[in-house]
Protein backbone atom coordinates (compact mmCIF):
# COMPACT_ATOMS: atom_id res chain seq x y z
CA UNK A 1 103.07 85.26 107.91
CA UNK A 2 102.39 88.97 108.64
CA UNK A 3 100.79 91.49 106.64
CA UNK A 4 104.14 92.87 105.12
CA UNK A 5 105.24 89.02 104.36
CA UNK A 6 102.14 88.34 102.42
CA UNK A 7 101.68 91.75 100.20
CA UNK A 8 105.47 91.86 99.41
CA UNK A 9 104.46 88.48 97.20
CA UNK A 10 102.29 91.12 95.45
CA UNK A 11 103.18 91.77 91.83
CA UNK A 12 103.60 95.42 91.21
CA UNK A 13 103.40 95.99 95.29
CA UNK A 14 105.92 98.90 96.49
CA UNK A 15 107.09 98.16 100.05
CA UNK A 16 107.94 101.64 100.75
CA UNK A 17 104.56 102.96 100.59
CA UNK A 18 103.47 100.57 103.44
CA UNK A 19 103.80 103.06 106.00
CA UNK A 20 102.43 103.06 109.29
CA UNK A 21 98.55 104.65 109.35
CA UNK A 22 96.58 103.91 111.77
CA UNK A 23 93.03 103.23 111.00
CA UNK A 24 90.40 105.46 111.14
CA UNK A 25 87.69 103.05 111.19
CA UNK A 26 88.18 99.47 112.61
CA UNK A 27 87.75 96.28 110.39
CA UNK A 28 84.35 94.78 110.83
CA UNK A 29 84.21 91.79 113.33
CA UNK A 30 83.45 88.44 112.39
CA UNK A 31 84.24 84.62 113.00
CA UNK A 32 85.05 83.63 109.73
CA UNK A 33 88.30 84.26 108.03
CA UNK A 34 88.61 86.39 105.09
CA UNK A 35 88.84 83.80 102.84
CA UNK A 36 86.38 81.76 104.01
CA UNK A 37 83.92 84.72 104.19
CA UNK A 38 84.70 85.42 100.40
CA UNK A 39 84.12 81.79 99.02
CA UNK A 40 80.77 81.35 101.10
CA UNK A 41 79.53 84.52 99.62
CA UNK A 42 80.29 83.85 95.80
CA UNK A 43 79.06 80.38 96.69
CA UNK A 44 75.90 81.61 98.12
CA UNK A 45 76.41 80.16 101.51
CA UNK A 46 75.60 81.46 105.21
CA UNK A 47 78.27 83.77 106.30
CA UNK A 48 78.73 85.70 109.14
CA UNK A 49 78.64 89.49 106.96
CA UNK A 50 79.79 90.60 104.21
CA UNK A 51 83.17 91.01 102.56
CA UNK A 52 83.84 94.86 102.91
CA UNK A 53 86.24 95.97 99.98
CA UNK A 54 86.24 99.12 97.74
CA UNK A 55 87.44 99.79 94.41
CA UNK A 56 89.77 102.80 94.88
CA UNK A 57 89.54 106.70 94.10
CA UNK A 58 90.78 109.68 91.96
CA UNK A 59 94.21 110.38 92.92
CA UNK A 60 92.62 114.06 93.56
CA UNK A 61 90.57 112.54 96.83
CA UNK A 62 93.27 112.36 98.80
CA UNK A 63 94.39 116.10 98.88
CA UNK A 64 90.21 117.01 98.70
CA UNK A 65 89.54 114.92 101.96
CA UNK A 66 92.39 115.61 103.76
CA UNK A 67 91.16 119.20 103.60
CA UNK A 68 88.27 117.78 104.96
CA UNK A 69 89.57 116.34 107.99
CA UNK A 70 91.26 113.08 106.75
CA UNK A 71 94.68 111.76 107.59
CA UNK A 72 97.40 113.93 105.86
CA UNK A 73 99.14 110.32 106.01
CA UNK A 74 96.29 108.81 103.38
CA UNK A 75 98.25 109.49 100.35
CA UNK A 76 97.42 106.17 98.38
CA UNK A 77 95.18 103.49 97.85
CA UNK A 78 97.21 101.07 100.03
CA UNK A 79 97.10 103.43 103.26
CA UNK A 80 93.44 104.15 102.38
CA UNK A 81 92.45 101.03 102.60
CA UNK A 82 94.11 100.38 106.30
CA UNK A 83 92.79 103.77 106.92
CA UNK A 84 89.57 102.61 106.49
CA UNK A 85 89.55 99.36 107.62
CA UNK A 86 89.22 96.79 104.87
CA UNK A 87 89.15 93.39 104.41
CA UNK A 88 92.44 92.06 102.88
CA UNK A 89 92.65 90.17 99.72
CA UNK A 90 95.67 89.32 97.18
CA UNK A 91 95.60 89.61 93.33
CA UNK A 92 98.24 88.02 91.80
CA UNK A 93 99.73 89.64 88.81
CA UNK A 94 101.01 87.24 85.74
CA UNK A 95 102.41 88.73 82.58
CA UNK A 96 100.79 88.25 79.14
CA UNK A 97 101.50 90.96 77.55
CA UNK A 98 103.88 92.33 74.91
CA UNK A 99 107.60 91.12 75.87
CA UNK A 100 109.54 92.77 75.48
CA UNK A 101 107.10 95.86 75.09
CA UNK A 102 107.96 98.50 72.85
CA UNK A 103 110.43 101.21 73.95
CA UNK A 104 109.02 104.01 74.93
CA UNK A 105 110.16 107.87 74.60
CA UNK A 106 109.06 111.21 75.05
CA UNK A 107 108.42 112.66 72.34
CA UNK A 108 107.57 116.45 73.05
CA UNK A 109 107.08 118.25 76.97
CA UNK A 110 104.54 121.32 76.35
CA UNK A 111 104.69 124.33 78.38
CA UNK A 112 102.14 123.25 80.64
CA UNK A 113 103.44 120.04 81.64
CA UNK A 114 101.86 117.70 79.37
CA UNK A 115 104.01 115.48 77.46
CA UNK A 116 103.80 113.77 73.98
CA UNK A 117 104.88 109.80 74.36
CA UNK A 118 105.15 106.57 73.08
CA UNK A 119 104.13 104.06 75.52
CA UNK A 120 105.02 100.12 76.40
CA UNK A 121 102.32 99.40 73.84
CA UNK A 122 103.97 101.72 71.20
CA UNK A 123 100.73 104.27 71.21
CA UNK A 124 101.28 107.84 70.97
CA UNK A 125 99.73 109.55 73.24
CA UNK A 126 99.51 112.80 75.82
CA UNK A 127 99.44 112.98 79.28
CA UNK A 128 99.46 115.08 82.58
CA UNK A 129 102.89 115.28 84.45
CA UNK A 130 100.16 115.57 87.56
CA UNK A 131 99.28 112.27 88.22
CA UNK A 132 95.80 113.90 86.76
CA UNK A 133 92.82 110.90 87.21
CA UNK A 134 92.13 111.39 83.67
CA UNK A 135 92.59 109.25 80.30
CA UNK A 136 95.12 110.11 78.43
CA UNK A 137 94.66 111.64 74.73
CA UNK A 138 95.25 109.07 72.41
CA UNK A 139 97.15 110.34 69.06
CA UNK A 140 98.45 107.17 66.83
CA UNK A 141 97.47 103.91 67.53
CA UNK A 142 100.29 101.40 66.92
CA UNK A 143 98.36 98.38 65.68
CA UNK A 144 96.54 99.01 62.21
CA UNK A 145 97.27 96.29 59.31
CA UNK A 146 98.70 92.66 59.15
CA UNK A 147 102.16 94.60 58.64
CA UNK A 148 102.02 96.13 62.30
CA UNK A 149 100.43 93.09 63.41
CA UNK A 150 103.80 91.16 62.79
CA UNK A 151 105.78 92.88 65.24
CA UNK A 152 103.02 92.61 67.72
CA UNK A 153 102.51 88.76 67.07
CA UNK A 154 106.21 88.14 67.80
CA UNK A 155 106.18 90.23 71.18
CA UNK A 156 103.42 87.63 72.28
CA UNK A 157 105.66 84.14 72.96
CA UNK A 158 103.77 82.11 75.29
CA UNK A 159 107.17 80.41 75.88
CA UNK A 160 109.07 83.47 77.30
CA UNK A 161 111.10 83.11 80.09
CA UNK A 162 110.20 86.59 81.57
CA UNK A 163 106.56 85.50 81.49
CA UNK A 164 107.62 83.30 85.14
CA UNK A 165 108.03 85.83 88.33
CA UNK A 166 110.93 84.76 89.58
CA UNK A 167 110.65 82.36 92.99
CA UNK A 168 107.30 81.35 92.15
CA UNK A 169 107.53 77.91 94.18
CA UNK A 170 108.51 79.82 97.05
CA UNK A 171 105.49 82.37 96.56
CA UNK A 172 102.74 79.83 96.24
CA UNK A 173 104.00 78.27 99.86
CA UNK A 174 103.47 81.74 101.23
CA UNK A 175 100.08 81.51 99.66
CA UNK A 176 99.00 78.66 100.95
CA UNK A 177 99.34 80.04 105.09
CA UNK A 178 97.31 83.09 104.16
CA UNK A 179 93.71 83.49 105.85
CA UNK A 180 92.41 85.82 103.09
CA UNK A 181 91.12 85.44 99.44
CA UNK A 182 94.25 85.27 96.69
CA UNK A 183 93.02 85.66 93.05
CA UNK A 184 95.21 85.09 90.14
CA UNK A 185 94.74 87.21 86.71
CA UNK A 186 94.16 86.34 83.32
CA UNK A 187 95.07 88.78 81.22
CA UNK A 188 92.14 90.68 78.70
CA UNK A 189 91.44 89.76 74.90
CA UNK A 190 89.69 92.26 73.34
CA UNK A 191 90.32 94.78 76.59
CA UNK A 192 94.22 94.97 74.85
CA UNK A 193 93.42 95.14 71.72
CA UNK A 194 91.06 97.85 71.83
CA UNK A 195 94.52 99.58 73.84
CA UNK A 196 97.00 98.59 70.70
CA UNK A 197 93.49 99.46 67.93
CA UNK A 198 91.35 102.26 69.63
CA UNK A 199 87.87 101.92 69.90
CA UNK A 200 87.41 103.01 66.12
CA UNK A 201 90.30 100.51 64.91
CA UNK A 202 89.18 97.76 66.60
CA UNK A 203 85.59 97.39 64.82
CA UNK A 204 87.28 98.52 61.31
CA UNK A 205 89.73 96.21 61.40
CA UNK A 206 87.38 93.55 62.68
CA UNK A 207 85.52 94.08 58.99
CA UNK A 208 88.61 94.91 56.99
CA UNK A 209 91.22 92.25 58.47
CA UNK A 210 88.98 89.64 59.62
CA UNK A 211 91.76 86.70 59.63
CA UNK A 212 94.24 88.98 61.28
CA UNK A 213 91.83 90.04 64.19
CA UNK A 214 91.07 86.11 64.90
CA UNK A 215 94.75 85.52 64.76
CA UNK A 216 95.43 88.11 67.34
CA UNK A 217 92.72 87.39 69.69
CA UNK A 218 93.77 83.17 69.23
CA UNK A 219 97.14 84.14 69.79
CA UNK A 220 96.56 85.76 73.28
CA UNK A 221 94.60 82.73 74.62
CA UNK A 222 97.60 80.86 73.27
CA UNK A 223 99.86 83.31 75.73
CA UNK A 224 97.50 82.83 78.31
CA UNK A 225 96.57 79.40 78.39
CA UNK A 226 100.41 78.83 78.41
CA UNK A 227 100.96 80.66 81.44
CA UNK A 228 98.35 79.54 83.35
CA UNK A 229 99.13 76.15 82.86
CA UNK A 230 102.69 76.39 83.87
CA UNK A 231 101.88 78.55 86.76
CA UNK A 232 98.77 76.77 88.38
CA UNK A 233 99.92 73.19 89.17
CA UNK A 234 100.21 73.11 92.96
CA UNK A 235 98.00 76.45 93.79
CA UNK A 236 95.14 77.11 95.78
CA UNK A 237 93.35 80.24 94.15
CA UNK A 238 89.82 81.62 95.62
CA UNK A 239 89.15 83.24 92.11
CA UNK A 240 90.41 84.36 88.58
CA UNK A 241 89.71 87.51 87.31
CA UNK A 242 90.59 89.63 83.96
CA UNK A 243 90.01 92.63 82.52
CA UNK A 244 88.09 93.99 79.23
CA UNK A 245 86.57 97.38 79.59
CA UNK A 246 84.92 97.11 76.00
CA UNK A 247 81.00 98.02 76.60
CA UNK A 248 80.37 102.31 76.84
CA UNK A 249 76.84 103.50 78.31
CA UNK A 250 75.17 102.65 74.82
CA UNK A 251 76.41 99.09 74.57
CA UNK A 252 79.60 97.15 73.95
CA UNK A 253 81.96 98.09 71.20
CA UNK A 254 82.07 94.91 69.49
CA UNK A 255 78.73 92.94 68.18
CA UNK A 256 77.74 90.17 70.45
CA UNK A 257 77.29 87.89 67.29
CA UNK A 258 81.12 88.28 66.40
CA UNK A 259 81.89 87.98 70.28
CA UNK A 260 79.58 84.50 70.25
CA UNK A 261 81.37 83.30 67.03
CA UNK A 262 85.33 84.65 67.64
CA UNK A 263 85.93 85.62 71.27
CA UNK A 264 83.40 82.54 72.82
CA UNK A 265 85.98 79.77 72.25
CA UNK A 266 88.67 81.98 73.36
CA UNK A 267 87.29 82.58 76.71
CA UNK A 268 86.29 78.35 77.07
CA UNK A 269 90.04 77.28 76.64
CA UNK A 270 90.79 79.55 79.66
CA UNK A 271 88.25 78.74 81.59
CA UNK A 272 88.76 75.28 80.97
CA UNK A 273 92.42 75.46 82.28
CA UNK A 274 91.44 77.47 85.54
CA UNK A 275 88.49 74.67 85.97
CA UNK A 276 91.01 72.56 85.94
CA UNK A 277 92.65 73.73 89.15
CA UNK A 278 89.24 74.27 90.87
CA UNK A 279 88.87 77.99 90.35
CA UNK A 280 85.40 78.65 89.86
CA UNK A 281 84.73 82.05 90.31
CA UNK A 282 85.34 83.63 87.40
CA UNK A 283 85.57 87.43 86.53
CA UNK A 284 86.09 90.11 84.24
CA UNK A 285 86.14 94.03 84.89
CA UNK A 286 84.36 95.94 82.43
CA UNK A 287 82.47 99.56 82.61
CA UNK A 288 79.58 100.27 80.51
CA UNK A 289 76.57 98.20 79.71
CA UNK A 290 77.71 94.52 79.57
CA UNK A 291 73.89 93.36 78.92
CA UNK A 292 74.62 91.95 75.95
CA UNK A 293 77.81 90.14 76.78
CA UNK A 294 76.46 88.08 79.59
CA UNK A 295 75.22 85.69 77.71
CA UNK A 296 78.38 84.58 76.07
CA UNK A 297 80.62 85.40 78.92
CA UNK A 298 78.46 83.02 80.81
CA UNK A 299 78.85 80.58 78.52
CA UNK A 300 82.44 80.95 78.23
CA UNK A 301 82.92 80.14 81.76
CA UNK A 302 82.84 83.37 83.14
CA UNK A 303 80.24 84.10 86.04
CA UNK A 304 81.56 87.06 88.19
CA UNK A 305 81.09 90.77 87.09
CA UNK A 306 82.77 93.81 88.09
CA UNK A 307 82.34 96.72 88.76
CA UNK A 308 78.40 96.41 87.57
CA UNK A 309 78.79 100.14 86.41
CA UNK A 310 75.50 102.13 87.38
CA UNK A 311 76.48 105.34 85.35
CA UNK A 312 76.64 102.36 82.74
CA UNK A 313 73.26 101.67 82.87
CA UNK A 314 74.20 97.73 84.43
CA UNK A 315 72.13 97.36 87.58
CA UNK A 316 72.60 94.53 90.06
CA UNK A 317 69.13 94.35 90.91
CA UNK A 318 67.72 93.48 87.21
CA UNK A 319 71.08 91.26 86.61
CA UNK A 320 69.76 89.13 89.34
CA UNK A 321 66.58 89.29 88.25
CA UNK A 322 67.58 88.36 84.98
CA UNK A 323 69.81 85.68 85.77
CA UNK A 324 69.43 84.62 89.21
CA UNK A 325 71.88 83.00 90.84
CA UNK A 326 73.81 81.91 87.76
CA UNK A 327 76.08 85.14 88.36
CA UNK A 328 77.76 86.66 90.93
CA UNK A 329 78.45 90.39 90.91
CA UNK A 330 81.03 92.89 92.74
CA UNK A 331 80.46 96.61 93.10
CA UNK A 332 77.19 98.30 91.70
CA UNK A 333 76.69 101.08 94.74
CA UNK A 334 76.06 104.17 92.36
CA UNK A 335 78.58 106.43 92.71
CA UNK A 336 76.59 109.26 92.09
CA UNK A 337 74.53 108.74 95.30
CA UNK A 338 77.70 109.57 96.88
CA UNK A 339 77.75 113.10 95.54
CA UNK A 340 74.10 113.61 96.08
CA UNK A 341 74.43 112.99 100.27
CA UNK A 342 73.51 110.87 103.00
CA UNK A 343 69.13 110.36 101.67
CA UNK A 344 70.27 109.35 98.47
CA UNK A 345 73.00 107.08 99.73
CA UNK A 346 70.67 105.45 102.05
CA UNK A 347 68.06 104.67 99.55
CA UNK A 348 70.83 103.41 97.53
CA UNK A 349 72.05 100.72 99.51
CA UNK A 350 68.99 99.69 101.00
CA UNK A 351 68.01 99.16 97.22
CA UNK A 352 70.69 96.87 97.04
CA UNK A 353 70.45 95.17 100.32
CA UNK A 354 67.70 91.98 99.12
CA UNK A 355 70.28 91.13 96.47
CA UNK A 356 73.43 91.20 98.97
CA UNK A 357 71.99 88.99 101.52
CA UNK A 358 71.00 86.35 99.07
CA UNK A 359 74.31 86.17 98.57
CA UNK A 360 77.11 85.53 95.29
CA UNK A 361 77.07 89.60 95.43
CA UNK A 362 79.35 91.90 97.04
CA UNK A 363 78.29 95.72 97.16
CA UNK A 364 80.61 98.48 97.04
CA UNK A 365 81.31 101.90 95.07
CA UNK A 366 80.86 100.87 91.23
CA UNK A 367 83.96 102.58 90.22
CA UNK A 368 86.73 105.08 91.64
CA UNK A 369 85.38 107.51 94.02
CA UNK A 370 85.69 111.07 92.26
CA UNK A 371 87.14 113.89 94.16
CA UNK A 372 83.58 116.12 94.32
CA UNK A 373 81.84 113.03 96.72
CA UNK A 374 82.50 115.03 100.03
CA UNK A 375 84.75 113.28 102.85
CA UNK A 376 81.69 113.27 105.06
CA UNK A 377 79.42 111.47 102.69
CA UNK A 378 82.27 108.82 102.01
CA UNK A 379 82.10 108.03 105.90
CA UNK A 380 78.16 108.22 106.18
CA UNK A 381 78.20 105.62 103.44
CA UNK A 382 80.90 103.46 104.79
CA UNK A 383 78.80 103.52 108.49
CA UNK A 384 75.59 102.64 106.93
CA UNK A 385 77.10 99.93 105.29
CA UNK A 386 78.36 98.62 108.18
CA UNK A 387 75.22 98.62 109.81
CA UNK A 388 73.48 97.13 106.54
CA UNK A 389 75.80 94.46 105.64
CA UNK A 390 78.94 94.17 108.43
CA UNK A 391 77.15 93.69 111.70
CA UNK A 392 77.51 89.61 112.40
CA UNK A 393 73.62 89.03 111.88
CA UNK A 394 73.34 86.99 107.90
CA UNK A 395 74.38 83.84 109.08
């Protein structure tokens, strides 16, 4: 299978901005295969270097570096990463969401380009016409009593037919020839609701509407768990992973006691189900400072965090520290060493370097690369990690 064979099975994946870029920077050499690289690692076992992966970047970077002397053909994350040379891996999209979502609208264009809309979650909200890297400015939350819960509640059948991606059989024996890591997804619990809720919703309602938040959060495993166990017989997944984003720099949003007591069980009956098909790496994505949650996500079945924010005050040294190797973590590079140039960069990632080479930890940028982190310092830090963690010298 080549490379266009294999990402086409992709959810989300748009052939037509595959095109041809030659690399800038060749893939680090090795003997192991991807895949085989990746499970070692997050296994802690003797590999031959490490993974090399990146999280992504503003969509500004692209016209910034190219002013800087990058590829005027680097117009996406796709082409960057061929650009610079990447490891492949495959995350497989399954949907758990609303279906069918609610319809959305414009509602209002400004002068200025920004538009007023109602979005697939029925938020109101406004946004750049820019393709800014920004977060949009939230207006009206759609989900606020039991009454809006309703509509919500019967958007979320774990039965629905247009849950399945069509030709799935066919997709999973493409899997099975590839020789890099394939992770499938598992959706978010609280991650979603804080998108239907807002930050401020979500720990009112948790106090005013106690039944109807456990409903809501028992109803998404139910989604979940449904999917998952329709769609995993017969697969051969490296890792899960899901998304939350509920911690800020102060802390997480929701009290760990009402996490331990509500959202605990939640997480077990999914991790239960991908245990089940012998996926045991296990990860969520959240920013902030997830101290507090590790505990019960680690409980829950969960071991793997990303991105291990630094600007979130979550530091892979202490984690380990803290917890050994009961956790594996990806990301945690401070993204503000970028900015500062190549001294701080190197004092970064030899910081990091005892905790990547004992393996179940793979470094890169700890979120997207912002537009003011020069091209030149991008490339300083992508040689000296290289030289730190790609050369074939671990094993």
């Amino acid at each position: 299978m080549d490379a266009t064979d294999i990402r086409a099975i992709i959810a989300g994946y748009h052939p037509q901005s595959d095109l041809t870029v030659l690399p800038q920077l060749q893939r680090w050499e090795g003997k192991l295969t991807a895949r085989e690289r990746y499970r070692r690692v997050m296994n802690f076992e003797p590999v031959d270097r490490l993974p090399n992966y990146e999280f992504g970047y503003w969509h500004e970077c692209y016209a910034v570096w190219q002013s800087q002397g990058m590829s005027k053909a680097v117009i996406d994350e796709n082409r960057a990463n061929i650009y610079f040379g990447f490891d492949e891996q495959l995350n497989i999209g399954l949907h758990y969401g609303l279906q069918p979502p609610f319809p959305t609208r414009i509602l209002e264009v400004k002068p200025d380009g920004r538009k007023i809309v109602v979005d697939g979650d029925g938020v109101t909200c406004e946004v750049f016409s820019d393709n800014a890297s920004t977060i949009p400015h939230y207006i009206d939350w759609s989900l606020k009593t039991p009454e809006d819960w309703k509509s919500f509640r019967e958007r979320l059948d774990p039965k629905s037919p247009e849950r399945i991606p069509a030709n799935w059989s066919h997709r999973i024996e493409q899997l099975k020839r590839r020789t890099c890591p394939a992770g499938i997804y598992f959706g978010s619990l609280p991650g979603w609701v804080r998108n239907w809720m807002g930050f401020e919703g979500i720990c009112m309602a948790i106090h005013d509407y106690p039944d109807m938040m456990e409903d809501i959060f028992h109803r998404l495993t139910d989604v979940i768990v449904g999917v998952l166990e329709r769609m995993l017989p017969g697969t051969d997944f490296d890792y899960a992973y899901g998304w939350e984003d509920i911690s800020l720099r102060s802390g997480p949003i929701i009290a760990p006691s009402y996490f331990k007591s509500v959202l605990l069980p939640c997480y077990k009956r999914i991790t239960d189900v991908l245990h089940r098909h012998n996926i045991s790496t296990i990860y969520t994505d959240s920013d902030g400072d997830i101290s507090l949650l590790i505990d019960p996500w680690l409980e829950g079945g969960l071991n793997t965090f990303f991105p291990v924010e630094r600007a979130g005050a979550t530091d892979p040294v202490e984690l380990r520290k803290r917890y050994g190797k009961r956790i594996r973590m990806i990301g945690g590079v401070d993204k503000m060493a970028l900015r500062e140039g190549p001294a701080a960069i190197k004092a970064e990632l030899e910081r990091l370097a005892p905790v990547a080479y004992e393996g179940g930890y793979i470094p890169h940028v700890d979120h997207r690369v912002p537009p003011d982190v020069t091209y030149e310092n991008y490339l300083y830090y992508l040689d000296l990690k290289h030289q730190l963690f790609g050369i074939p010298k671990l094993c």
